[in-house]
PDB file of N, CA and C in Angstrom:
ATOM      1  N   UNK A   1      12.973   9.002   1.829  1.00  0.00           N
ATOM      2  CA  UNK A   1      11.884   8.696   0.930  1.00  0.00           C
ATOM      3  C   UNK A   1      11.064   7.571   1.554  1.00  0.00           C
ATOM      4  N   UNK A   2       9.823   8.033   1.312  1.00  0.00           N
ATOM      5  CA  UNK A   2       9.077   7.017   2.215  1.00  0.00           C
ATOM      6  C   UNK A   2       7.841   6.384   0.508  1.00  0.00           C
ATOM      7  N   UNK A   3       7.665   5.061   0.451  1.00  0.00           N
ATOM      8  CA  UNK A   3       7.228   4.340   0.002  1.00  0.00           C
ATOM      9  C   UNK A   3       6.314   3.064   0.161  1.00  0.00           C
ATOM     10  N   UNK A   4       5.185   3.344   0.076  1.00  0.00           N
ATOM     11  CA  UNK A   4       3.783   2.210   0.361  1.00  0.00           C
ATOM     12  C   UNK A   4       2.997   2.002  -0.732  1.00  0.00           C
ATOM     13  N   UNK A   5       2.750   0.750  -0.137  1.00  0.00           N
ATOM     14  CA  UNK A   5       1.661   0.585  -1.193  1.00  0.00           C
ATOM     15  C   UNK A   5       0.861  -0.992  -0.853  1.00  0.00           C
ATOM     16  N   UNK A   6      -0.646  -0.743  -0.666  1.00  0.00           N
ATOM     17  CA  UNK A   6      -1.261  -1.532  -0.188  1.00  0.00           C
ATOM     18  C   UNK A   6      -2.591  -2.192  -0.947  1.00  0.00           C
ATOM     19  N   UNK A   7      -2.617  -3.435  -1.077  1.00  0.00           N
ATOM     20  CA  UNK A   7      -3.642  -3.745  -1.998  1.00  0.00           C
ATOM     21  C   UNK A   7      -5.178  -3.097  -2.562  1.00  0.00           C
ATOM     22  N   UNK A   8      -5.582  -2.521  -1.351  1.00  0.00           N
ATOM     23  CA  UNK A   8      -7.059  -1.486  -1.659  1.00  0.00           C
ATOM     24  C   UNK A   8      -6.796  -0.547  -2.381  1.00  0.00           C
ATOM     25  N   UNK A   9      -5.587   0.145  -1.745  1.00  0.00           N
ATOM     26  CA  UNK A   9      -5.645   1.831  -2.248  1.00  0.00           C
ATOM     27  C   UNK A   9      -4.803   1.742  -3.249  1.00  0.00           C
ATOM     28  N   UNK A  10      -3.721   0.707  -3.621  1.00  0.00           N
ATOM     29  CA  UNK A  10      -2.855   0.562  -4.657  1.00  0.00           C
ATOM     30  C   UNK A  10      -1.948   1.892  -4.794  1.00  0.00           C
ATOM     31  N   UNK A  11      -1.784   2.592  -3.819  1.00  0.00           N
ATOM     32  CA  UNK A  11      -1.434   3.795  -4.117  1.00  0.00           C
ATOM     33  C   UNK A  11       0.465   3.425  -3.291  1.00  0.00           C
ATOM     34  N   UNK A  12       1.050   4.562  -4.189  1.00  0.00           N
ATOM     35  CA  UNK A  12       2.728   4.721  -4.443  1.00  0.00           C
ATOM     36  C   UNK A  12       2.692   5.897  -3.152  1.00  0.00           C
ATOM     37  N   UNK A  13       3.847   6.328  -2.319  1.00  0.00           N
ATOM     38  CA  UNK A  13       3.869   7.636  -1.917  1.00  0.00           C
ATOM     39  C   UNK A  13       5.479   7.579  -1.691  1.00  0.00           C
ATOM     40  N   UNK A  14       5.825   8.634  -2.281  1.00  0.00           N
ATOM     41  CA  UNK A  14       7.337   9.091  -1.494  1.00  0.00           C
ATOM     42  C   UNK A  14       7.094  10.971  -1.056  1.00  0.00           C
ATOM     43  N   UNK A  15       7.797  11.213  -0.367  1.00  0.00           N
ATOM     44  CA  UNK A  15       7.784  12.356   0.118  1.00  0.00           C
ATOM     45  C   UNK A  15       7.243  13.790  -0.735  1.00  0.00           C
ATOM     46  N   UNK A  16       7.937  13.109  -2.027  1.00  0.00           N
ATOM     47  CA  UNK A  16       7.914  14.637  -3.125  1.00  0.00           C
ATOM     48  C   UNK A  16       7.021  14.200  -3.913  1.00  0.00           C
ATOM     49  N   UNK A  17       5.898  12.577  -3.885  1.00  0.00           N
ATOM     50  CA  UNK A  17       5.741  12.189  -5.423  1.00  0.00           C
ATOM     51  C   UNK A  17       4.240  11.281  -4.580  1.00  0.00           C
ATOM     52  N   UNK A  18       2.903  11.281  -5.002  1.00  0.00           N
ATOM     53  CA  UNK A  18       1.769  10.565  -4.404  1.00  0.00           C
ATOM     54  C   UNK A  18       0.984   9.837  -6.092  1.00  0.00           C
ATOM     55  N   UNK A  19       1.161   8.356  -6.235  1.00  0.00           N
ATOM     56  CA  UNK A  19       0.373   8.244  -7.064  1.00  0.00           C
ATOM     57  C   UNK A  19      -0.893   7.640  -5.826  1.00  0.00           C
ATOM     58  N   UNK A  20      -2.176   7.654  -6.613  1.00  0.00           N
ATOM     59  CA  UNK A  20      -3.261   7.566  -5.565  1.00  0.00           C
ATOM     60  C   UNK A  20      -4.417   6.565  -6.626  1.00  0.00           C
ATOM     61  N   UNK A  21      -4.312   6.797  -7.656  1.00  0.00           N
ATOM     62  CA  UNK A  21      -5.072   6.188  -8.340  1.00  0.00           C
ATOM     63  C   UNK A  21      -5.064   4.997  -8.246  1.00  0.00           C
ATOM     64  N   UNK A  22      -5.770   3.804  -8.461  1.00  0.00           N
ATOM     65  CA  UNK A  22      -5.675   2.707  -8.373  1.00  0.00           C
ATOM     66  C   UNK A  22      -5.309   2.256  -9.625  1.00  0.00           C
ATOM     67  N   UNK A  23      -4.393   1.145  -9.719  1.00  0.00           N
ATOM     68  CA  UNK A  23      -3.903   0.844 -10.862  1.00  0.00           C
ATOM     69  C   UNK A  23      -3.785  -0.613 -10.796  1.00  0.00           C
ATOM     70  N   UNK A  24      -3.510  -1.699 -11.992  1.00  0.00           N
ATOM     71  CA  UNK A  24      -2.956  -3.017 -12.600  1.00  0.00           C
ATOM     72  C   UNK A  24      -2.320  -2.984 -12.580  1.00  0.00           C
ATOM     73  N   UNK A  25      -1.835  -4.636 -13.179  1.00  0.00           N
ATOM     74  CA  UNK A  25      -0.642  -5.462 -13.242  1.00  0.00           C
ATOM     75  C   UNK A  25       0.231  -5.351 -14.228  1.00  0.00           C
ATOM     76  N   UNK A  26      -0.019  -4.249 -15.061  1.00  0.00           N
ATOM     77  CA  UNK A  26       0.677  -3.781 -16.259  1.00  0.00           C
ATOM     78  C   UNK A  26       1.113  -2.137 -15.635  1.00  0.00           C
ATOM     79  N   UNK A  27       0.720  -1.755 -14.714  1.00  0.00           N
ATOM     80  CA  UNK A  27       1.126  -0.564 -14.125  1.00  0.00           C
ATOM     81  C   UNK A  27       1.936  -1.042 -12.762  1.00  0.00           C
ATOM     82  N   UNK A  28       1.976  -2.160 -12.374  1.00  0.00           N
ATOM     83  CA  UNK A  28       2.526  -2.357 -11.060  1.00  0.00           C
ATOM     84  C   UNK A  28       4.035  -2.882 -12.288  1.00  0.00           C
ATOM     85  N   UNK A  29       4.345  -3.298 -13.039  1.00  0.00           N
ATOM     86  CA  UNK A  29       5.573  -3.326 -14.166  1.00  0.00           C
ATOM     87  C   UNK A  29       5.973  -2.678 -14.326  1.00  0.00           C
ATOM     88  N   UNK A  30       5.033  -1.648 -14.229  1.00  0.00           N
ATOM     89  CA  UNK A  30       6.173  -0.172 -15.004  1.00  0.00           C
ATOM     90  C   UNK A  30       6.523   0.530 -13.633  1.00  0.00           C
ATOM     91  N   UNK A  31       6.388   0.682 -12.788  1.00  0.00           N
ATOM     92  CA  UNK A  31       6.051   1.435 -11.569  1.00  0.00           C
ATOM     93  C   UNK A  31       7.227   0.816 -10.551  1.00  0.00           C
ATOM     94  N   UNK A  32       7.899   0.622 -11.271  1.00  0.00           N
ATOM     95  CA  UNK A  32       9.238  -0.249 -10.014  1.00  0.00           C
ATOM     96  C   UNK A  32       9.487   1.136  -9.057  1.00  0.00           C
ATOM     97  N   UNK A  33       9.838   0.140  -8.276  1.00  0.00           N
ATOM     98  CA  UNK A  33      10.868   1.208  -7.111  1.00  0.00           C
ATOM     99  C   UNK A  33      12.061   2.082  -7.948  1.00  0.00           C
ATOM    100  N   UNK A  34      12.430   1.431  -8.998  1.00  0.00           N
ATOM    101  CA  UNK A  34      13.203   2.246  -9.436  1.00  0.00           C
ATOM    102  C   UNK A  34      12.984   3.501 -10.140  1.00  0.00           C
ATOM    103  N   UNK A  35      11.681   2.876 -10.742  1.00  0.00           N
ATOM    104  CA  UNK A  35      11.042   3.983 -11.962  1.00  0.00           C
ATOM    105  C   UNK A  35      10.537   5.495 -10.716  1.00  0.00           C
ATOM    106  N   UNK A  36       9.705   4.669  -9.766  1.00  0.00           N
ATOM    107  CA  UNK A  36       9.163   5.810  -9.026  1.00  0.00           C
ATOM    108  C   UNK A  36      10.420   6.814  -8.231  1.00  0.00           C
ATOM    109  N   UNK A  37      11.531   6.061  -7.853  1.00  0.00           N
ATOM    110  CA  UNK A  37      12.728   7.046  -7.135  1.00  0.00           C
ATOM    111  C   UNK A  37      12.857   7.889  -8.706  1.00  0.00           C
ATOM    112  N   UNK A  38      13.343   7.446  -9.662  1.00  0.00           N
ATOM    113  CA  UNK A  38      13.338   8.549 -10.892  1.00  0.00           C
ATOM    114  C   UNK A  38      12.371   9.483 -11.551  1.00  0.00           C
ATOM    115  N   UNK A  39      11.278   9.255 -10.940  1.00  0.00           N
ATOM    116  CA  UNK A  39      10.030   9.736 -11.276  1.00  0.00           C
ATOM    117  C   UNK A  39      10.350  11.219 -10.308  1.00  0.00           C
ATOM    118  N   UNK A  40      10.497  10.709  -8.866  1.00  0.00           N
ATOM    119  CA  UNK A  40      10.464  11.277  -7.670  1.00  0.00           C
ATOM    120  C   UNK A  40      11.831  12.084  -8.047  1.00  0.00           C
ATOM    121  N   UNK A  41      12.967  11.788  -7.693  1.00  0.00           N
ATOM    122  CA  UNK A  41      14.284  12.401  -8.544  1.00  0.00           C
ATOM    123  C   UNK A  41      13.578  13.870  -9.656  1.00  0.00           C
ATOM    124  N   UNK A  42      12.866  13.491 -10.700  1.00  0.00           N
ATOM    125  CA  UNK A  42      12.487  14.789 -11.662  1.00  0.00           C
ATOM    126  C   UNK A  42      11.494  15.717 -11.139  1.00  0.00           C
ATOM    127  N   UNK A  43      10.842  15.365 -10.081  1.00  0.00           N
ATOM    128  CA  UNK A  43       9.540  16.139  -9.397  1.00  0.00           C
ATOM    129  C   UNK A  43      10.646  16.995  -8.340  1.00  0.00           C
ATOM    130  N   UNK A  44      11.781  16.240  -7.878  1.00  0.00           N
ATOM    131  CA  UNK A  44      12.233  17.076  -6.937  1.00  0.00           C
ATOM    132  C   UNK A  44      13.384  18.041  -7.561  1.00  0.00           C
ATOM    133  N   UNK A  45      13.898  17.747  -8.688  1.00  0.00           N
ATOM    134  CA  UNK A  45      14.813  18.669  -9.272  1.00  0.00           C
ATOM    135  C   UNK A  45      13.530  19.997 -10.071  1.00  0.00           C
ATOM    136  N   UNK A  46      12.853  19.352 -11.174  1.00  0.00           N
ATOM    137  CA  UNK A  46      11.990  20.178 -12.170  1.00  0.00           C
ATOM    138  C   UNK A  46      10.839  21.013 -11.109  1.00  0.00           C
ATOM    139  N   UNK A  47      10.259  21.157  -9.655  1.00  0.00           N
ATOM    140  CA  UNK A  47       8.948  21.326  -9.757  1.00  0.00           C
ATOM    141  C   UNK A  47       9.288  22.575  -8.866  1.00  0.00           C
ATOM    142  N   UNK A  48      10.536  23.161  -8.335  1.00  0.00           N
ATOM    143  CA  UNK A  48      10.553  24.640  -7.942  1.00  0.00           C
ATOM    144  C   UNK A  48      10.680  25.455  -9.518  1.00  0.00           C
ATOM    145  N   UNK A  49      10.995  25.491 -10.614  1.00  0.00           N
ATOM    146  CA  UNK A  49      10.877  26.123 -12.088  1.00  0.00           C
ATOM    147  C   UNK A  49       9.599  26.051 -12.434  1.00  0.00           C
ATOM    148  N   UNK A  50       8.981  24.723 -12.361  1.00  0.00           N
ATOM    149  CA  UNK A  50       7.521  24.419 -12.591  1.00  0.00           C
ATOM    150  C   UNK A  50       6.487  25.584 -12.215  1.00  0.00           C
ATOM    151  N   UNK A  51       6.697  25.497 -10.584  1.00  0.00           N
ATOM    152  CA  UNK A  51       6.126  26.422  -9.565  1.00  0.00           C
ATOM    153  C   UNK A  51       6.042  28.006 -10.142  1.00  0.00           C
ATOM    154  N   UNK A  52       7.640  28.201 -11.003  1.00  0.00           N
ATOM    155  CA  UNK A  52       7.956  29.943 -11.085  1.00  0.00           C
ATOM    156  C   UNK A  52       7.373  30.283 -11.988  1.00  0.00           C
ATOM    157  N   UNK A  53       7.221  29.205 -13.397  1.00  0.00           N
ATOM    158  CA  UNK A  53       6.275  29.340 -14.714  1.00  0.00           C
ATOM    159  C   UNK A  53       5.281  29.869 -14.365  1.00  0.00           C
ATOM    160  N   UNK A  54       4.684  28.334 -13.626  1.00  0.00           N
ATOM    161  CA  UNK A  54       2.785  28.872 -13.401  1.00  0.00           C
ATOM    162  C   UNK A  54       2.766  30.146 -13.013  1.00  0.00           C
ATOM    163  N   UNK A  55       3.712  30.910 -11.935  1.00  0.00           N
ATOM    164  CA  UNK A  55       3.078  31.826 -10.912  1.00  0.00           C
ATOM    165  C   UNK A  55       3.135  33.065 -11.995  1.00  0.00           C
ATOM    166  N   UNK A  56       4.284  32.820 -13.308  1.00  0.00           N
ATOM    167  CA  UNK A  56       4.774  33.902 -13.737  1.00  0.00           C
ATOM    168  C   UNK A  56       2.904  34.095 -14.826  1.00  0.00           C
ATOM    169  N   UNK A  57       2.794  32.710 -15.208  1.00  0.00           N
ATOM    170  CA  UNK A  57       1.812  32.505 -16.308  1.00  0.00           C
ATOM    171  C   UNK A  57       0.225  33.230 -15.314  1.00  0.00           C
ATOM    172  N   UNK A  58       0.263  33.005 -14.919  1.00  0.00           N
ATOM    173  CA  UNK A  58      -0.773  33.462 -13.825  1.00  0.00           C
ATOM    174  C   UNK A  58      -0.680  34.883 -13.585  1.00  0.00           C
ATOM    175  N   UNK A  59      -0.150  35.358 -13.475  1.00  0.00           N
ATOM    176  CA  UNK A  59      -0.030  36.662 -13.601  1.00  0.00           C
ATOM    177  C   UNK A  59      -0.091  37.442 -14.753  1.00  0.00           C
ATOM    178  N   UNK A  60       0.362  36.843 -15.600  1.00  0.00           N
ATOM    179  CA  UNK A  60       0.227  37.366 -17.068  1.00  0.00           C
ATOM    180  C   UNK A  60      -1.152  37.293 -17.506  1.00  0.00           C
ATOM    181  N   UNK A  61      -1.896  36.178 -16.649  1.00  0.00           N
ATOM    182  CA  UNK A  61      -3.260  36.141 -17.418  1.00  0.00           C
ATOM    183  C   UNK A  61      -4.257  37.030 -16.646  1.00  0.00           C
TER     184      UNK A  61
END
């Protein structure tokens, strides 16, 4: 897991998970290293099912 974050771009990145938006000091609180590995953790368990929904929903439409 790779993790940055630099004053301009304010932006988070781990491998499975990109926040990009620029954010505050009430979002740099909530946004721990810990929160984002658990964030990252549910994107990498939940987002191959995620993937099968849409493709199934997409087709249906």
């Amino acid at each position: 897991m790779t993790r940055s974050c630099t004053m301009t771009e304010q932006a988070t990145t781990t491998d499975e998970l990109a926040f990009t938006r620029p954010y505050g000091e009430q979002e740099k609180q909530i946004l721990t290293a810990e929160a984002v590995e658990f964030l990252t953790e549910l994107v990498t368990h939940f987002t191959p099912q995620r993937n099968k929904l849409l493709a199934a929903r997409i087709q249906q439409q």
